[in-house]
C-alpha atoms as a PDB file:
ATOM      1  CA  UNK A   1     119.575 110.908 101.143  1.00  0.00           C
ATOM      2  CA  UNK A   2     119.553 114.840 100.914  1.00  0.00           C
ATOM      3  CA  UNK A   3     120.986 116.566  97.810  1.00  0.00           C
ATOM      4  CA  UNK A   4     123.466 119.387  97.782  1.00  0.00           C
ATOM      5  CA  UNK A   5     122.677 121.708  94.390  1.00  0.00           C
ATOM      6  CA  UNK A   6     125.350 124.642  93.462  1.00  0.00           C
ATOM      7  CA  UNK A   7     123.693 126.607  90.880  1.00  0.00           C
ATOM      8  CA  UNK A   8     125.759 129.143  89.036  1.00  0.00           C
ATOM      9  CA  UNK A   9     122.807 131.904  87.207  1.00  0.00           C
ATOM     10  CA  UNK A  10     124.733 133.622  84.440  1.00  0.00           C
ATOM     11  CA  UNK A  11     124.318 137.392  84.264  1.00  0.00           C
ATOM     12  CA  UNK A  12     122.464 137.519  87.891  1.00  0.00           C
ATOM     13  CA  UNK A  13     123.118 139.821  90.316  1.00  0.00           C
ATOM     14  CA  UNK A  14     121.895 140.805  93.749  1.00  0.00           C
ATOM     15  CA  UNK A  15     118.929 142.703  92.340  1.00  0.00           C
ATOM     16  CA  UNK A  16     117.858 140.049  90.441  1.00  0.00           C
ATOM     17  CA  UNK A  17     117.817 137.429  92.838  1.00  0.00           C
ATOM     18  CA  UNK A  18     116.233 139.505  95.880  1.00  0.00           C
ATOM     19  CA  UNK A  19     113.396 139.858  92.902  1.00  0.00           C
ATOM     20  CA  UNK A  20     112.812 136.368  92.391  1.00  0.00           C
ATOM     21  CA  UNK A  21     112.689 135.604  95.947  1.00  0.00           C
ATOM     22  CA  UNK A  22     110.023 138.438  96.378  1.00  0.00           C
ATOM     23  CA  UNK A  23     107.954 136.789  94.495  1.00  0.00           C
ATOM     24  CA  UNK A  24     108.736 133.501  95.736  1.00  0.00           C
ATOM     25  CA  UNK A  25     107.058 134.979  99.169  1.00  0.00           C
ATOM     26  CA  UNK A  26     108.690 134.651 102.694  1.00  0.00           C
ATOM     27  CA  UNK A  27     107.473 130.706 102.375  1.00  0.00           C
ATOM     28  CA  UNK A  28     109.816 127.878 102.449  1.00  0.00           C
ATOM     29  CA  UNK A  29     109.305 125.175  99.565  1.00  0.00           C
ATOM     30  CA  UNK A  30     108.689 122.051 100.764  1.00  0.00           C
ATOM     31  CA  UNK A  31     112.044 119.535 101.048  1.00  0.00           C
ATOM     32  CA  UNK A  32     114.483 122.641 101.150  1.00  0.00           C
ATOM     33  CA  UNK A  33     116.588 121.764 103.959  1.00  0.00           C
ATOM     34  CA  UNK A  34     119.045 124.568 104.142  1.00  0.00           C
ATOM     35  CA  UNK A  35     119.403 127.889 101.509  1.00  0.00           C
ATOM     36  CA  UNK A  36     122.359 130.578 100.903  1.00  0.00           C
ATOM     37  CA  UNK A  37     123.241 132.590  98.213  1.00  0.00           C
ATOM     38  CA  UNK A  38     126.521 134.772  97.526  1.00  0.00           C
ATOM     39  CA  UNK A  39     129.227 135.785  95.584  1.00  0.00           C
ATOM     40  CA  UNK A  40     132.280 133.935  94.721  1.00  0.00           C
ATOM     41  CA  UNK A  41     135.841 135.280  94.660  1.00  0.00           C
ATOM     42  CA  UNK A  42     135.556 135.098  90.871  1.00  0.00           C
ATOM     43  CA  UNK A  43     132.418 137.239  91.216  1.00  0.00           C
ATOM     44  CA  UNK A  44     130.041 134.930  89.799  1.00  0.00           C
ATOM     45  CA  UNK A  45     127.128 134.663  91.706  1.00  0.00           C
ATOM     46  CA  UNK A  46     126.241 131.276  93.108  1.00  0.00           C
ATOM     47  CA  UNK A  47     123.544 129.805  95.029  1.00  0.00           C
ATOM     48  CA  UNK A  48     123.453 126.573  97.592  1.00  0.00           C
ATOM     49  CA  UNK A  49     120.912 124.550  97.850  1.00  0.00           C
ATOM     50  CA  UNK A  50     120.419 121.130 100.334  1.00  0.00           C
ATOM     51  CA  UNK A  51     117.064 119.155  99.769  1.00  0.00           C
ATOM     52  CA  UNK A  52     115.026 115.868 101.091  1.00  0.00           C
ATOM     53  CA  UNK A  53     115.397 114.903  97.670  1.00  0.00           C
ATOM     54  CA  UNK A  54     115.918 115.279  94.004  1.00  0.00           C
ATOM     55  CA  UNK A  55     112.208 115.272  93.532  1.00  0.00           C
ATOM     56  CA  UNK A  56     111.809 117.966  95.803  1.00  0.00           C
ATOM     57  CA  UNK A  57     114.622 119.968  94.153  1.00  0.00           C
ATOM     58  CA  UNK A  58     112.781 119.512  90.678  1.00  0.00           C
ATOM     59  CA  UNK A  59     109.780 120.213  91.645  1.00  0.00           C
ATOM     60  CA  UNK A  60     110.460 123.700  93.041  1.00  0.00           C
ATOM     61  CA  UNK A  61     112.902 124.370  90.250  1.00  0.00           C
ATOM     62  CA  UNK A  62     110.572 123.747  87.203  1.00  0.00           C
ATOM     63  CA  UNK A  63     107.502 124.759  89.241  1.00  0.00           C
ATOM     64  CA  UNK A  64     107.079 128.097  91.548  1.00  0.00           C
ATOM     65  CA  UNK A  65     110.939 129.106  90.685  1.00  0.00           C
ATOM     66  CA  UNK A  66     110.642 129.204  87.331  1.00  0.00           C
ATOM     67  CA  UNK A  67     107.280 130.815  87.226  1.00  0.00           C
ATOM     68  CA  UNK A  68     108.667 133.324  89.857  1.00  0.00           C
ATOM     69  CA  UNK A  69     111.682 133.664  87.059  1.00  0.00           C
ATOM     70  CA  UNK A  70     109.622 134.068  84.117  1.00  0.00           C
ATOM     71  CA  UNK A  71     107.620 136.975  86.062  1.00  0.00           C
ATOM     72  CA  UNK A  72     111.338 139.041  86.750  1.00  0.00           C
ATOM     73  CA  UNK A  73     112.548 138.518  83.945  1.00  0.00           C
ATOM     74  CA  UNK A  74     109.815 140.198  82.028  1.00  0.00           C
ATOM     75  CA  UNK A  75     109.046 142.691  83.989  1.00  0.00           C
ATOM     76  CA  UNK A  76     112.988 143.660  83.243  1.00  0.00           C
ATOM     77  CA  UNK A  77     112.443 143.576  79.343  1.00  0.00           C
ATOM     78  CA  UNK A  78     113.738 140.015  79.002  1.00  0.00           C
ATOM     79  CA  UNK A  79     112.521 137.047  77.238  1.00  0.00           C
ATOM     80  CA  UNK A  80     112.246 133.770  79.544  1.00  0.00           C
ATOM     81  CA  UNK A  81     113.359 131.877  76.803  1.00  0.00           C
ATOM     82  CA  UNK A  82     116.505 133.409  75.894  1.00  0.00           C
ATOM     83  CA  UNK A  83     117.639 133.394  79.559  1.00  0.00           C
ATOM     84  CA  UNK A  84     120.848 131.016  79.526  1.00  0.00           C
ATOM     85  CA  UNK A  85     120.719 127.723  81.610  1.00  0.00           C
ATOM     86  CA  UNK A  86     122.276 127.729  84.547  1.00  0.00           C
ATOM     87  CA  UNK A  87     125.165 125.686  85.714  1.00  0.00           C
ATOM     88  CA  UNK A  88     124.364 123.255  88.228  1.00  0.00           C
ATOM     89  CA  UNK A  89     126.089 120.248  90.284  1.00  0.00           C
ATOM     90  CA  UNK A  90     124.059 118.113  92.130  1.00  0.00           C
ATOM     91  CA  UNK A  91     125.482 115.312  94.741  1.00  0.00           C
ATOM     92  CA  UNK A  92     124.466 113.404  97.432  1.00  0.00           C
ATOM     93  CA  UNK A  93     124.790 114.227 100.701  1.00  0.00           C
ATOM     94  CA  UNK A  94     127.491 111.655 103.143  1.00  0.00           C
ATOM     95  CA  UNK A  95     127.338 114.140 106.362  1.00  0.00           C
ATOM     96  CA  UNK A  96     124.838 116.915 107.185  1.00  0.00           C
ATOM     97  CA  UNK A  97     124.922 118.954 110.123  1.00  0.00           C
ATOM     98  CA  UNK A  98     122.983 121.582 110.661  1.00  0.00           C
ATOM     99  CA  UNK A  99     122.840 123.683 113.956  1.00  0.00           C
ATOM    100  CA  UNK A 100     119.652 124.880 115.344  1.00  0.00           C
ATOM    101  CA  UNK A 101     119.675 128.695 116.741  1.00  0.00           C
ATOM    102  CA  UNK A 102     120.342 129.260 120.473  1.00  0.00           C
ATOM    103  CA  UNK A 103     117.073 130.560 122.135  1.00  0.00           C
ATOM    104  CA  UNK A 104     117.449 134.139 123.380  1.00  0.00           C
ATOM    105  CA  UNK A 105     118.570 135.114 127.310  1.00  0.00           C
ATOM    106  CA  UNK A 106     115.762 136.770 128.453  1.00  0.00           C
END
């Protein structure tokens, strides 16, 4: 059953997250279903994730993410291991829909 992941990154902002994601490359991961990113009314940044699986999720995460992570953070001066953990809720999917994009008129 796919899994929905909110992540809430203290201290991120736009900047940060576009460099993560450059150096995550234009490649999906494998099992990410569906990816968007975006501030909340409260400003906090937060980040939706929906996967195959939990595996998949993890993988990515503690793999090319946090690699990709470590590399941003310092090349901005910051220590990967004093970054603060992010807050997350994870849940299982009941309904998924997901619309595919319209081919063009030509």
């Amino acid at each position: 059953m796919p899994l929905v992941v909110i992540t809430i990154p203290p201290g991120i902002d736009e900047q940060m997250y576009d460099a993560v994601n450059a150096k995550l490359g234009e490649e999906m991961p494998d099992g990410l279903i569906v990816h968007t990113a975006g501030r909340l009314e409260n400003g906090e940044f937060q980040i939706i994730d929906v996967w195959e699986s939990r595996e998949a999720h993890d993988r990515f995460s503690q793999g090319r993410l946090w690699e990709a992570i470590k590399t941003v953070a310092r090349d901005r001066g910051m220590d990967p291991e004093q970054i603060p953990e992010a807050r997350r809720e994870f849940s299982e999917t009941h309904d998924l829909m997901v619309r595919q994009p319209q081919a063009a008129a030509h």
